[in-house]
Structure formats: structure tokens, C-alpha cells
C-alpha atoms as a PDB file:
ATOM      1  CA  UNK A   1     153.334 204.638  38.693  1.00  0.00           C
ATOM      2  CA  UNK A   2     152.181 207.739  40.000  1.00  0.00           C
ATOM      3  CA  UNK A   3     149.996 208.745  36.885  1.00  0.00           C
ATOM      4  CA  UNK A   4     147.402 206.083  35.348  1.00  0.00           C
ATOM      5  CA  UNK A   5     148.263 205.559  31.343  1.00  0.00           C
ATOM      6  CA  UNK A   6     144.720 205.934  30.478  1.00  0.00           C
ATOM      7  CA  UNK A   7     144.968 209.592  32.079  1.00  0.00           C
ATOM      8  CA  UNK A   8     147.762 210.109  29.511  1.00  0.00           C
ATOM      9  CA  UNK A   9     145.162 209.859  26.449  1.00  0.00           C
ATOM     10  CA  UNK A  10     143.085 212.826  27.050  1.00  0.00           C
ATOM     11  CA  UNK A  11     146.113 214.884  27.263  1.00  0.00           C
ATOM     12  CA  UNK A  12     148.140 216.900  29.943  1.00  0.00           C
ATOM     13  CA  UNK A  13     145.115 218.680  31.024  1.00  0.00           C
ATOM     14  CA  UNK A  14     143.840 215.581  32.719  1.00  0.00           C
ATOM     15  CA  UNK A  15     147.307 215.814  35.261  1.00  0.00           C
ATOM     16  CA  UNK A  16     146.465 219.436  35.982  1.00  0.00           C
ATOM     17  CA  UNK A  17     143.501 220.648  38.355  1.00  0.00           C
ATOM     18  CA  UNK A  18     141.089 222.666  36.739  1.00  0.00           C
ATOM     19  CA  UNK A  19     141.146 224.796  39.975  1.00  0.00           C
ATOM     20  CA  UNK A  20     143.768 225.330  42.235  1.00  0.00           C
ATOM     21  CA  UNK A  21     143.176 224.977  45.952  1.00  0.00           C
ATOM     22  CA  UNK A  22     143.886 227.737  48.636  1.00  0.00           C
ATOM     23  CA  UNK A  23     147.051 227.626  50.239  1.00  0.00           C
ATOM     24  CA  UNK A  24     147.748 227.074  53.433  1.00  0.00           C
ATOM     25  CA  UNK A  25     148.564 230.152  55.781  1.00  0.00           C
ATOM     26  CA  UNK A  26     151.826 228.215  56.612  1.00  0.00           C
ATOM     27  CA  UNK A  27     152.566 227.261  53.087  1.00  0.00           C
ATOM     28  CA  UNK A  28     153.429 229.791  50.179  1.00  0.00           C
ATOM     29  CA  UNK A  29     151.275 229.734  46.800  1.00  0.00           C
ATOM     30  CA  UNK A  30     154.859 229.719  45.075  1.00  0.00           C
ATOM     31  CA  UNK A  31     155.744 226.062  46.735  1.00  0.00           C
ATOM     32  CA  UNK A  32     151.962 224.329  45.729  1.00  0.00           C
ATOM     33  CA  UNK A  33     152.411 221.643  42.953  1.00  0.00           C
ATOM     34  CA  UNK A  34     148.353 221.720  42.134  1.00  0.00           C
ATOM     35  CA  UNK A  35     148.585 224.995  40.118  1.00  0.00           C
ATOM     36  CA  UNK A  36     150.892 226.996  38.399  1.00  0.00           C
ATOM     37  CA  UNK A  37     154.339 228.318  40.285  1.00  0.00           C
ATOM     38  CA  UNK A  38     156.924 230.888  39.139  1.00  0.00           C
ATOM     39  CA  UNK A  39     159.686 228.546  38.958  1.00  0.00           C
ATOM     40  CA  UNK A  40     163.258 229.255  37.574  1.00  0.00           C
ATOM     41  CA  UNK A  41     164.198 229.138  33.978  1.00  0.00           C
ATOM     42  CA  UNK A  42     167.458 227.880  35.236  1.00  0.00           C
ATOM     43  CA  UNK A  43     166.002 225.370  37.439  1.00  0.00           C
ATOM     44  CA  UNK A  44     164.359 223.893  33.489  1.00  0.00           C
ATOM     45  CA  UNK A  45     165.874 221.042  31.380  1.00  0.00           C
ATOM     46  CA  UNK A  46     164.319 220.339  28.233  1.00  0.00           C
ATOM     47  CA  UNK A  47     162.669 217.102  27.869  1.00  0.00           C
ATOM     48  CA  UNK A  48     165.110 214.585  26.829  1.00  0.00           C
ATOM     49  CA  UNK A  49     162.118 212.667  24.827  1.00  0.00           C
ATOM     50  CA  UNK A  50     161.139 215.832  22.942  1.00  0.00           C
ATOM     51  CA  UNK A  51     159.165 214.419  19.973  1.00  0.00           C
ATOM     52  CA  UNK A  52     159.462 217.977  18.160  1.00  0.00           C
ATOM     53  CA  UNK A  53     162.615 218.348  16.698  1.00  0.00           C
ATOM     54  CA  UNK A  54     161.902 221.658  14.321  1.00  0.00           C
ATOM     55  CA  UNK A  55     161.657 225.393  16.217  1.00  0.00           C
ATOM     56  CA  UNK A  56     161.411 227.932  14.020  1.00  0.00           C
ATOM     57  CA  UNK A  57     163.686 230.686  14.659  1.00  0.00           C
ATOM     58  CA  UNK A  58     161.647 233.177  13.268  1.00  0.00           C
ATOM     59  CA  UNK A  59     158.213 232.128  15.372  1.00  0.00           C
ATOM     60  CA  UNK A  60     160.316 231.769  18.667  1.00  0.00           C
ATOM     61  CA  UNK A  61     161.317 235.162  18.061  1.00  0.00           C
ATOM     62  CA  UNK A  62     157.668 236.539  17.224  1.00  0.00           C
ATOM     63  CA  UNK A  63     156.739 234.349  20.416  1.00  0.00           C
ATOM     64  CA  UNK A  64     159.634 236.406  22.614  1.00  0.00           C
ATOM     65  CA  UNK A  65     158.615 239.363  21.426  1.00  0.00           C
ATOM     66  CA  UNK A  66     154.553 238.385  22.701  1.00  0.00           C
ATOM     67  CA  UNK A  67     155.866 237.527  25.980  1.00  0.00           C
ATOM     68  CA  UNK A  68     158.150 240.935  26.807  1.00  0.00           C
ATOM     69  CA  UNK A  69     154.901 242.746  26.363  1.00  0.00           C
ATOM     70  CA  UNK A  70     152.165 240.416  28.412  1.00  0.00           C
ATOM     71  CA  UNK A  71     154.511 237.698  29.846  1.00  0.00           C
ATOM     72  CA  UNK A  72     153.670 234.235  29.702  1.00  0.00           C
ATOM     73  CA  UNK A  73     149.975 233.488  29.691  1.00  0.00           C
ATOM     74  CA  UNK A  74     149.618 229.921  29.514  1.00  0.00           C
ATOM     75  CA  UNK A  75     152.240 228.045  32.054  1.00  0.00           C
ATOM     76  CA  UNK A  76     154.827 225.220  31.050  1.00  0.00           C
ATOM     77  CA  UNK A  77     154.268 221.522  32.396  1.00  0.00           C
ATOM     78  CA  UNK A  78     157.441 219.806  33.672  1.00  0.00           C
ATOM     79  CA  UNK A  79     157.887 216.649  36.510  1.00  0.00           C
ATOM     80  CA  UNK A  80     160.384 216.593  39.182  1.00  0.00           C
ATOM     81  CA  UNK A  81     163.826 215.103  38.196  1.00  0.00           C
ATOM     82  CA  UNK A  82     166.041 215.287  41.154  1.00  0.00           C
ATOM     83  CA  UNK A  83     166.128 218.741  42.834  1.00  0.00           C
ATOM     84  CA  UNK A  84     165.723 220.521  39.222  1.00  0.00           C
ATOM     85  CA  UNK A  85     162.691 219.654  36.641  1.00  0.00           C
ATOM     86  CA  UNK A  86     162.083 218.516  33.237  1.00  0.00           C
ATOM     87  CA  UNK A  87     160.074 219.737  30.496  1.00  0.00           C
ATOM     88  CA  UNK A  88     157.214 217.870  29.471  1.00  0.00           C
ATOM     89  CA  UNK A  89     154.905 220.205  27.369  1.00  0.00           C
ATOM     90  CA  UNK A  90     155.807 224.083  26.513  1.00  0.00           C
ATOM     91  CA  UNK A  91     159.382 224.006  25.014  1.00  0.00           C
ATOM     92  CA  UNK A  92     158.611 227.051  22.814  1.00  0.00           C
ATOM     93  CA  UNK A  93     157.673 228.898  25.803  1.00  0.00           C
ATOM     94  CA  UNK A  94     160.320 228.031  27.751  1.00  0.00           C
ATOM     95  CA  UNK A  95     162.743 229.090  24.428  1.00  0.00           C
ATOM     96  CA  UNK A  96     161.578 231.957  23.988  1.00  0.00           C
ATOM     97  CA  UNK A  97     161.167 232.940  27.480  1.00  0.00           C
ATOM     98  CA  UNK A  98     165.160 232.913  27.881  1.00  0.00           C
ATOM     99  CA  UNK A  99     165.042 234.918  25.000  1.00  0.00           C
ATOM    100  CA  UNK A 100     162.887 237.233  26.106  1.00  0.00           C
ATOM    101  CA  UNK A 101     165.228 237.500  28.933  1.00  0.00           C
ATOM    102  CA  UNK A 102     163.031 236.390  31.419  1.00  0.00           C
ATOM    103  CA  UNK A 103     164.471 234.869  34.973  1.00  0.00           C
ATOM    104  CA  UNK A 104     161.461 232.710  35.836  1.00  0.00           C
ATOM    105  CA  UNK A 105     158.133 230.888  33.871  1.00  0.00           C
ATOM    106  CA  UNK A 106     155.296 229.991  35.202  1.00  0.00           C
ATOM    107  CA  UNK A 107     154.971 225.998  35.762  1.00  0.00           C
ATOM    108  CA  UNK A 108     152.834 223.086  36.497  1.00  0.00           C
ATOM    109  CA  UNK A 109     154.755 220.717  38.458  1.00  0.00           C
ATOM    110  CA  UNK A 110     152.718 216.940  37.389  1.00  0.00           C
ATOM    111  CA  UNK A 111     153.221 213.774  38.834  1.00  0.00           C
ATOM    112  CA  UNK A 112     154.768 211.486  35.652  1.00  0.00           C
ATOM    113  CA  UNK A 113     157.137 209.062  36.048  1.00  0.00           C
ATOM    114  CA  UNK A 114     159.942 208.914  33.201  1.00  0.00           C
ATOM    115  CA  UNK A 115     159.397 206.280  31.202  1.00  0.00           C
ATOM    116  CA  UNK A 116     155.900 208.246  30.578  1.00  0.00           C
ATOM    117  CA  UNK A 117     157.340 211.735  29.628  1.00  0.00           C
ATOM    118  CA  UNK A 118     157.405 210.992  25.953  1.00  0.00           C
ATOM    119  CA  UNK A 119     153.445 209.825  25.440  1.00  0.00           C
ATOM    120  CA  UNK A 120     152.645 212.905  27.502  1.00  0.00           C
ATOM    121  CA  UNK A 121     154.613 215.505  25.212  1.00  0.00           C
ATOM    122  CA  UNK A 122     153.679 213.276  21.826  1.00  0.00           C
ATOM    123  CA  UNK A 123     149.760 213.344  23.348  1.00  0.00           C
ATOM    124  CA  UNK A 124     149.972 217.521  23.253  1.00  0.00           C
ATOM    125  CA  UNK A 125     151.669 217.964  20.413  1.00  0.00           C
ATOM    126  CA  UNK A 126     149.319 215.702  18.582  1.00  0.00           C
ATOM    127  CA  UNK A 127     146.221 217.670  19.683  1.00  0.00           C
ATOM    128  CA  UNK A 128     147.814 220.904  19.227  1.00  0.00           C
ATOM    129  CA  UNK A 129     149.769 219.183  15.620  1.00  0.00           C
ATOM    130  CA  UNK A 130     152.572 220.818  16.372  1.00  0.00           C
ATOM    131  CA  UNK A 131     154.604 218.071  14.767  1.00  0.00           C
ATOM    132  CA  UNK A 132     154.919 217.385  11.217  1.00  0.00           C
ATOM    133  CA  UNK A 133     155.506 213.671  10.074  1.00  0.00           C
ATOM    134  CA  UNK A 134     158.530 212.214  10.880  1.00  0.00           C
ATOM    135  CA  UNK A 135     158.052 214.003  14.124  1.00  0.00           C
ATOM    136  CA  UNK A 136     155.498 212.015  14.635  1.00  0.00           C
ATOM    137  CA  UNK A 137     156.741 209.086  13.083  1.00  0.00           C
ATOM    138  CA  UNK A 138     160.068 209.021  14.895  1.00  0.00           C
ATOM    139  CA  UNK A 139     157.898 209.178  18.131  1.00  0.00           C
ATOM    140  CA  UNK A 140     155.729 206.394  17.537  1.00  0.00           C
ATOM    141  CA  UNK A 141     158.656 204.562  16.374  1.00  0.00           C
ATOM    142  CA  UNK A 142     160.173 205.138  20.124  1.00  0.00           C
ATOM    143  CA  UNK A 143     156.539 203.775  21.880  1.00  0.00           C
ATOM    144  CA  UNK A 144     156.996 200.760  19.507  1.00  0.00           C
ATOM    145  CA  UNK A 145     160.396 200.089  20.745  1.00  0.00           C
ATOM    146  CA  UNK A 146     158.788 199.692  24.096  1.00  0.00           C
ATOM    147  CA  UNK A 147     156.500 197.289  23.343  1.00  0.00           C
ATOM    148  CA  UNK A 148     153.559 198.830  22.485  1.00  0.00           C
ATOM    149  CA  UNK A 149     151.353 198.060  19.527  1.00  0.00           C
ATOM    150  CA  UNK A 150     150.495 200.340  16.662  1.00  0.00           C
ATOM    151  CA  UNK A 151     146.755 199.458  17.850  1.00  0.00           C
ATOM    152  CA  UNK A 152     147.599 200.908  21.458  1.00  0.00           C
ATOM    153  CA  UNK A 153     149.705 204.035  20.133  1.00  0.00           C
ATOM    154  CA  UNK A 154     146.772 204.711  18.076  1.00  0.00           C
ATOM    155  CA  UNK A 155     144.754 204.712  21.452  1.00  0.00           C
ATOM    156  CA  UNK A 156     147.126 206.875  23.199  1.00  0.00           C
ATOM    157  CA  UNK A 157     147.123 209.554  21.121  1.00  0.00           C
ATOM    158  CA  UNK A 158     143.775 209.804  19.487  1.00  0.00           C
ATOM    159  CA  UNK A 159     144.761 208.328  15.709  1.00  0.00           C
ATOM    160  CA  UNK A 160     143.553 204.991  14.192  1.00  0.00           C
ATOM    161  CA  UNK A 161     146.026 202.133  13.631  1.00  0.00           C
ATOM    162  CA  UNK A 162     145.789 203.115   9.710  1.00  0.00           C
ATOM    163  CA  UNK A 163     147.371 206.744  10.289  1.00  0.00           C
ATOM    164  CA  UNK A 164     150.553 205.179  12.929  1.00  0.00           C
ATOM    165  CA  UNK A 165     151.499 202.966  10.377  1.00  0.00           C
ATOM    166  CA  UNK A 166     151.453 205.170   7.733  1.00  0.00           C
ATOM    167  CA  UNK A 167     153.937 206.892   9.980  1.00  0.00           C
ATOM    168  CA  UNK A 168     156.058 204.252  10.755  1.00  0.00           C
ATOM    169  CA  UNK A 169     156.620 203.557   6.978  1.00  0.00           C
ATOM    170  CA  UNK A 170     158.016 207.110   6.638  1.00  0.00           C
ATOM    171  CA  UNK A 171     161.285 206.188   8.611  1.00  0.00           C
ATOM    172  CA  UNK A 172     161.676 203.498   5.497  1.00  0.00           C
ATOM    173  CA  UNK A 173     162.736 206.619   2.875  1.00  0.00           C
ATOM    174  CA  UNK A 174     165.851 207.839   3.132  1.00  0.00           C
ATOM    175  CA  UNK A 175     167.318 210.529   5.444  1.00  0.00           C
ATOM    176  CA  UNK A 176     167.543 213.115   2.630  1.00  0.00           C
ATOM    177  CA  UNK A 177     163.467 212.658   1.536  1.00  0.00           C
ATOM    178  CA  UNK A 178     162.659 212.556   5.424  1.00  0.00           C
ATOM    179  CA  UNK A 179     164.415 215.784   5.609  1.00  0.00           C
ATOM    180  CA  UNK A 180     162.453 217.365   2.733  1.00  0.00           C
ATOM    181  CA  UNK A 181     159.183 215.996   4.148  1.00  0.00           C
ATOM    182  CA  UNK A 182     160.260 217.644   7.848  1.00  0.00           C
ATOM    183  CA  UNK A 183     161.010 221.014   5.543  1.00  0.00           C
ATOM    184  CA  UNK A 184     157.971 221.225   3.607  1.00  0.00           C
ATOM    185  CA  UNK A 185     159.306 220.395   0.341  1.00  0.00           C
ATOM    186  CA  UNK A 186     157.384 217.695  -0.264  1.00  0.00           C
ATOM    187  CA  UNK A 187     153.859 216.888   1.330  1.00  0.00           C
ATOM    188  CA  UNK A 188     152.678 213.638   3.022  1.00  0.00           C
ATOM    189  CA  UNK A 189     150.897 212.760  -0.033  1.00  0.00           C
ATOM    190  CA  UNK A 190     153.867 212.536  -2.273  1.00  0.00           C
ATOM    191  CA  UNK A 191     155.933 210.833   0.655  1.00  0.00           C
ATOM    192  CA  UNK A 192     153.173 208.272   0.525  1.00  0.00           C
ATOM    193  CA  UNK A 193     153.769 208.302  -3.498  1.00  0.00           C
ATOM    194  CA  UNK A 194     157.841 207.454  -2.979  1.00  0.00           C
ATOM    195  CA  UNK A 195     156.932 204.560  -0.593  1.00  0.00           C
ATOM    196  CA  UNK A 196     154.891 202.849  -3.576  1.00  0.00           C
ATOM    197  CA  UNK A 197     158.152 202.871  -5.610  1.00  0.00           C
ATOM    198  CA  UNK A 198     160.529 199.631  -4.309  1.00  0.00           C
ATOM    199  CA  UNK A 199     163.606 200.431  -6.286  1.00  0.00           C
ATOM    200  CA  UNK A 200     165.581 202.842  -4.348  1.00  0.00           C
ATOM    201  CA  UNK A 201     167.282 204.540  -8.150  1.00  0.00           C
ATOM    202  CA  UNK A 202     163.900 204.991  -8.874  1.00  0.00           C
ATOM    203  CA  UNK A 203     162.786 206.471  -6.322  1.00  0.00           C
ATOM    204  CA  UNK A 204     165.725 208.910  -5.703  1.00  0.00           C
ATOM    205  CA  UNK A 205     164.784 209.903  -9.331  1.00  0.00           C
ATOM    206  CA  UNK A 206     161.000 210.603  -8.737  1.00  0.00           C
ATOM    207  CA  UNK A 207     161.692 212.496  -5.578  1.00  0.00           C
ATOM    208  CA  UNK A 208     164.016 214.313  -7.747  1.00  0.00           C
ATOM    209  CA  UNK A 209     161.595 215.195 -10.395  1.00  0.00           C
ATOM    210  CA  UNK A 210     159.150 216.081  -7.574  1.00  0.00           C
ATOM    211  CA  UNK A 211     161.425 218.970  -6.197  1.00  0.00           C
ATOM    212  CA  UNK A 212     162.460 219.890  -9.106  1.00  0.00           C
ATOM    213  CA  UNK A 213     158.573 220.283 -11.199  1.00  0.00           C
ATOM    214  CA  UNK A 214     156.437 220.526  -8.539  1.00  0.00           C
ATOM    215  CA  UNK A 215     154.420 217.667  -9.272  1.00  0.00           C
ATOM    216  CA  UNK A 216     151.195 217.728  -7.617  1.00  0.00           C
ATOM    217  CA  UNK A 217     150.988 214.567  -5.393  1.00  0.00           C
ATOM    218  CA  UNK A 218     148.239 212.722  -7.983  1.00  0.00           C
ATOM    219  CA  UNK A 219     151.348 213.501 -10.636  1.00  0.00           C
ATOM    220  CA  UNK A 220     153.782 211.644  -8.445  1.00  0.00           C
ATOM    221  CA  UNK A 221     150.981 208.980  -7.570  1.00  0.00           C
ATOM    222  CA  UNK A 222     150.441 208.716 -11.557  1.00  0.00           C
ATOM    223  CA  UNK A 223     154.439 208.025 -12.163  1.00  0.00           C
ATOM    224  CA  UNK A 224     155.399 205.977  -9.050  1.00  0.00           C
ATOM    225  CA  UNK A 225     152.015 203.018  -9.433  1.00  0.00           C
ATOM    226  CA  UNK A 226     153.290 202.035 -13.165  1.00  0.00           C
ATOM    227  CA  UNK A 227     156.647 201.159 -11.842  1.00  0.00           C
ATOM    228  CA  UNK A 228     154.923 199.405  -8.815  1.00  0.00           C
ATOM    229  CA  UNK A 229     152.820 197.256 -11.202  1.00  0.00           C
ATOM    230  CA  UNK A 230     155.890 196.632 -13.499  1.00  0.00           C
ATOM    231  CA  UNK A 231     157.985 195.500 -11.236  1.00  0.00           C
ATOM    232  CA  UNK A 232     155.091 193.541  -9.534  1.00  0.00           C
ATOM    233  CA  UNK A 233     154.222 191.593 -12.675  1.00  0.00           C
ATOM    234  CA  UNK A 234     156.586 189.455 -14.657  1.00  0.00           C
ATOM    235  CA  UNK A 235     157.119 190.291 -17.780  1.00  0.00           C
ATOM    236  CA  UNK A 236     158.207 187.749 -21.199  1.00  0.00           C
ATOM    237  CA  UNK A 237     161.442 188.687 -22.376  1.00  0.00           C
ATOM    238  CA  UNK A 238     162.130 191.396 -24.848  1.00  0.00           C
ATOM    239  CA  UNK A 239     164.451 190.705 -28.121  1.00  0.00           C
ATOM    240  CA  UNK A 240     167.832 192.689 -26.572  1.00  0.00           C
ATOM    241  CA  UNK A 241     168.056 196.086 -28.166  1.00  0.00           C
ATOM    242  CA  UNK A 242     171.575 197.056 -29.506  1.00  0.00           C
ATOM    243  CA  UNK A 243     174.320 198.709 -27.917  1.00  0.00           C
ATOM    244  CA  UNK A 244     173.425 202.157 -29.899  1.00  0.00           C
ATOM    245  CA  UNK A 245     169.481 201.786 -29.338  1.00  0.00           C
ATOM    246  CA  UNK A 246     169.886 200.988 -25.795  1.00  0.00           C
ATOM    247  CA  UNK A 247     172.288 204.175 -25.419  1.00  0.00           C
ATOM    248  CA  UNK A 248     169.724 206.052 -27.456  1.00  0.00           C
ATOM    249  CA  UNK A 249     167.041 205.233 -25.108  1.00  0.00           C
ATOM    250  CA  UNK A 250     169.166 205.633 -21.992  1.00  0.00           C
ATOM    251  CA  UNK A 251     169.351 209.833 -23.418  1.00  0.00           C
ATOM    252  CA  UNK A 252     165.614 209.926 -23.964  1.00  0.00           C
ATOM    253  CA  UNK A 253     164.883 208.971 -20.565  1.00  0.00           C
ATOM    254  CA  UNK A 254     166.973 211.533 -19.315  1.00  0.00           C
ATOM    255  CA  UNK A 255     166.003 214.070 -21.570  1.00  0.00           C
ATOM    256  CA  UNK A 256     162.322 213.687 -21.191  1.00  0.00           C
ATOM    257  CA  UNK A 257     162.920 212.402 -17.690  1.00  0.00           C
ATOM    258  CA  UNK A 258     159.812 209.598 -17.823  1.00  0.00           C
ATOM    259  CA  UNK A 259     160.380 206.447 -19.136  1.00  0.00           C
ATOM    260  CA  UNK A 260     161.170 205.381 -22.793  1.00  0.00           C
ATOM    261  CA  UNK A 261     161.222 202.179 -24.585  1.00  0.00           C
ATOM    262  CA  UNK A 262     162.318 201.249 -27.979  1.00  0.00           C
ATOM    263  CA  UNK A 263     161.169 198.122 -29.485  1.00  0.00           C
ATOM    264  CA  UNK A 264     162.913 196.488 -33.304  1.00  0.00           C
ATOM    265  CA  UNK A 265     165.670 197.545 -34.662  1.00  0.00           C
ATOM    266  CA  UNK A 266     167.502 199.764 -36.785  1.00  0.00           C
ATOM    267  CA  UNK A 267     165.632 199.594 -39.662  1.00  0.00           C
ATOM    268  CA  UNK A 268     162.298 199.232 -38.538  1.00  0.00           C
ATOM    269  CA  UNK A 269     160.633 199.661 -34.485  1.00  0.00           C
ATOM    270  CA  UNK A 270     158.559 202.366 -32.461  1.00  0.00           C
ATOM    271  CA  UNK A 271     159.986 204.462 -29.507  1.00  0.00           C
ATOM    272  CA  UNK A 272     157.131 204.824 -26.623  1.00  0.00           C
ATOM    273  CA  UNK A 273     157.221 207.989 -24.540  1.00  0.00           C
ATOM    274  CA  UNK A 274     155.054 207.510 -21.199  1.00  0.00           C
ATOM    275  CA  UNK A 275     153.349 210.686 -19.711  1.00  0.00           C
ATOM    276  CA  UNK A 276     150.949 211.173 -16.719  1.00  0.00           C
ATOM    277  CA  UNK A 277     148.820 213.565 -16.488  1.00  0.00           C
ATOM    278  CA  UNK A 278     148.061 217.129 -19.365  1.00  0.00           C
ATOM    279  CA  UNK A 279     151.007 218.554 -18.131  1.00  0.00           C
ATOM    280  CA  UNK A 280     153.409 216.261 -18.374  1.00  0.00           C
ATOM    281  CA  UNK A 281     152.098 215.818 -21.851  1.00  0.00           C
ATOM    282  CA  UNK A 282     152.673 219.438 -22.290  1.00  0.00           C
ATOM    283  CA  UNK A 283     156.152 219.326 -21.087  1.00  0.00           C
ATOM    284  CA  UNK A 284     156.922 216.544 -22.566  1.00  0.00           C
ATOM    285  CA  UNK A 285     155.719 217.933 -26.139  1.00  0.00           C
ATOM    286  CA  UNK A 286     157.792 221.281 -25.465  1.00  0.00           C
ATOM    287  CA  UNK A 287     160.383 219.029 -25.652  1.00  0.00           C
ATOM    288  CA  UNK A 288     160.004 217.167 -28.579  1.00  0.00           C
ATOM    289  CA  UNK A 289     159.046 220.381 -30.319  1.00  0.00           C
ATOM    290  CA  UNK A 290     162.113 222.331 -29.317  1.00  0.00           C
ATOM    291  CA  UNK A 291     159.611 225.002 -27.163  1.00  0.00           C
ATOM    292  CA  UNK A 292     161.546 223.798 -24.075  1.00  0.00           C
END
């Protein structure tokens, strides 16, 4: 391996020379692979390991427009694949260099072997976190799947064992809450809320009520740990409510959208309506109230 793993933990800057050496008479600066080269955009593939999967369109465009009027002032990082090169940290640049209509970028040409590429690009996106969660977590996931522990990922890239497996868990909810996690919609702190729930139909529902109330994360914390604990704990046996009660509390719950239980009978019994949190009270009570 041309480039020592424990390099690859204090980031891309320990591949490139703080100062570039002279040139040679005989040997143009353009061709020198310690310092940065004007080298084709055409020449550029993007990294096939990419951890960053999200480019704004409208801050590649603000990024274009930077570069038409000063260029490129910090220069891309790529290896040698063949007799063209690879991207391995700069992608943005590189975008919105071609749309900028620029011919050539400036470039670092680093010694890293393939199998390598994608702890180099996940190490500078970490520092610079330019990746949002499942980003991250679908990167780690990839480092796993090569052996490594979550202890030695966590060395790698500068985060405690704690924060990769918090990560990994992620890829456990469901394509459609990853993708509102990866959209801002919901935070990291309410994704960590949804993973405390173990039935999926509940969770679907909380994430649900989450998008559509904007429930603070301790809200969603507050509604997903009583289900946790429920379903944790057994529970005796309740007297089976009938047909029309159980109906009746199946349209409360989705009414008041929290849970409701009825306990005795028709002719005598007490209907429980859980909230969490002054808020949810409130709503909850604009309900009941007909304020709603």
C-alpha cells in the first residue's frame, strides 16, 4: 500500500506536502504530483465511493458563480486510475467547475490505493461535516462490510465508538424516515426517538405525527419511551372490551392521535387520554372542547 492507514486519520492534508518543491529545469511544474497541477476536467471521474450523496443545486450554483469571478482557490484531490484520475475529496468543486464552464481544475495528484479512497473522502467530509447522517451512516456501514470494527472506524475518522453506532442503527428505519432525516425534516434527535419504538405501525405513526406537528424531539422522546416500556413489560390481561367500545376507542385514537384506553363497560368504565408534554395537553383539550 502506497499510503500508511494511520496517515488516513488526520485527513487528506497529511498526503499533500505543505510545500511544493522546485521543479526541475527539464521537468514542467504542470507534470509534478507534490503540488497542485492544472489538470483536465475531462480527464476527472467522480469517486465511485462518494460518501456524500446530497449536492445542493442551489449552493453548486452560488459556488459556480464564486469560481467565474476568482477561479478555483483551493485545488481538488484525486489518485491515478489508469491514464485518467479519480476524485477523492472536492466533488463540489469539480461540479461546479463544469458549470462554471471551466476546461481545467487545479489538482493534487495523492498516492492512495483503491480500496482506501472511501476512508479518505469519509475522513474530509467528517472534519469539514459535510455529510448529514445517513451519509455518514451508509459510509461506516461500507468500512464495516470490510471488516473493520466500529472501535477502529471511530479511530479513523475522529468519532467515539458511541457516535458510529448510533449511525449504524439509522440504516434500521425505513427508506422513507432515512429520506426525511437526509432532507431535514426530521433531526437526529427524533431519528434517535423512532429507533426506541420496536413496532414498525407505531412507528410509521409517530414519524407521522412528527412531520405533521412539529414535535420537538423531547415531544417525540416523551411519546415513543411509553410504548418502549409497554411493550417491554408484560402486562395481566384486560377483561375484552366490546365490539362497539373497542371501535369507539379505535376513533379516539385517531382523533386525538395519542393513545386511548377504555376500561368497563357500557354502563359503567373510564376512558384514559395520554398526553406528553403542555402542548399536547393543549391540543389535545382543543379537541375535546371543539376549539380545534
Amino acid at each position: 500500500m502506497s499510503t500508511p492507514r494511520n496517515a488516513l486519520g488526520r485527513g487528506i492534508g497529511a498526503l499533500i506536502p505543505s510545500q511544493r518543491p522546485a521543479p526541475r529545469a527539464e521537468e514542467p511544474a504542470s507534470r509534478s504530483t507534490a503540488g497542485p497541477a492544472e489538470l483536465p476536467l475531462a480527464m476527472i471521474d467522480p469517486n465511485p465511493d462518494q460518501p456524500r450523496r446530497v449536492f445542493a443545486e442551489a449552493e453548486l450554483e452560488g459556488l459556480a458563480s464564486s469560481i467565474r469571478v476568482h477561479g478555483v482557490l483551493q485545488p481538488v484531490v484525486v489518485r491515478r486510475a489508469g491514464d485518467r484520475y479519480e476524485l477523492l475529496v472536492g466533488e463540489r468543486r469539480w461540479r461546479a467547475a463544469q458549470s462554471a464552464g471551466l476546461d481545467s481544475i487545479p489538482a493534487v495528484v495523492a498516492e492512495v490505493d483503491a480500496d482506501d479512497r472511501l476512508e479518505v473522502a469519509l475522513v474530509e467530509n467528517v472534519q469539514r461535516s459535510d455529510l448529514n447522517p445517513i451519509e455518514l451512516a451508509i459510509a461506516f456501514r461500507a468500512l464495516a462490510d470490510t471488516g473493520a470494527t466500529q472501535e477502529e472506524i471511530g479511530r479513523r475518522v475522529g468519532l467515539d465508538r458511541s457516535s458510529i453506532a448510533n449511525h449504524l442503527r439509522l440504516l434500521d428505519l425505513s427508506k422513507e424516515t432515512q429520506a426525511d432525516l437526509e432532507q431535514g425534516r426530521i433531526t437526529m434527535g427524533h431519528a434517535k426517538a423512532l429507533l426506541q419504538v420496536g413496532n414498525l405501525e407505531r412507528r410509521r405513526a409517530l414519524r407521522d405525527r412528527i412531520l405533521a406537528e412539529g414535535l420537538s424531539v423531547r415531544a417525540a422522546e416523551l411519546l415513543a419511551t411509553p410504548r418502549t416500556r409497554d411493550e417491554a413489560t408484560p402486562r395481566r390481561p384486560r377483561a375484552a372490551l366490546s365490539p362497539e367500545l373497542q371501535q369507539l376507542a379505535d376513533s379516539m385514537r385517531r382523533r386525538f392521535q395519542t393513545r386511548v384506553r377504555i376500561a368497563g363497560g357500557a354502563e359503567r368504565g373510564r376512558v384514559e387520554i395520554e398526553y406528553f408534554g403542555a402542548d399536547d395537553l393543549s391540543r389535545i383539550s382543543a379537541l375535546l372542547l371543539g376549539d380545534a
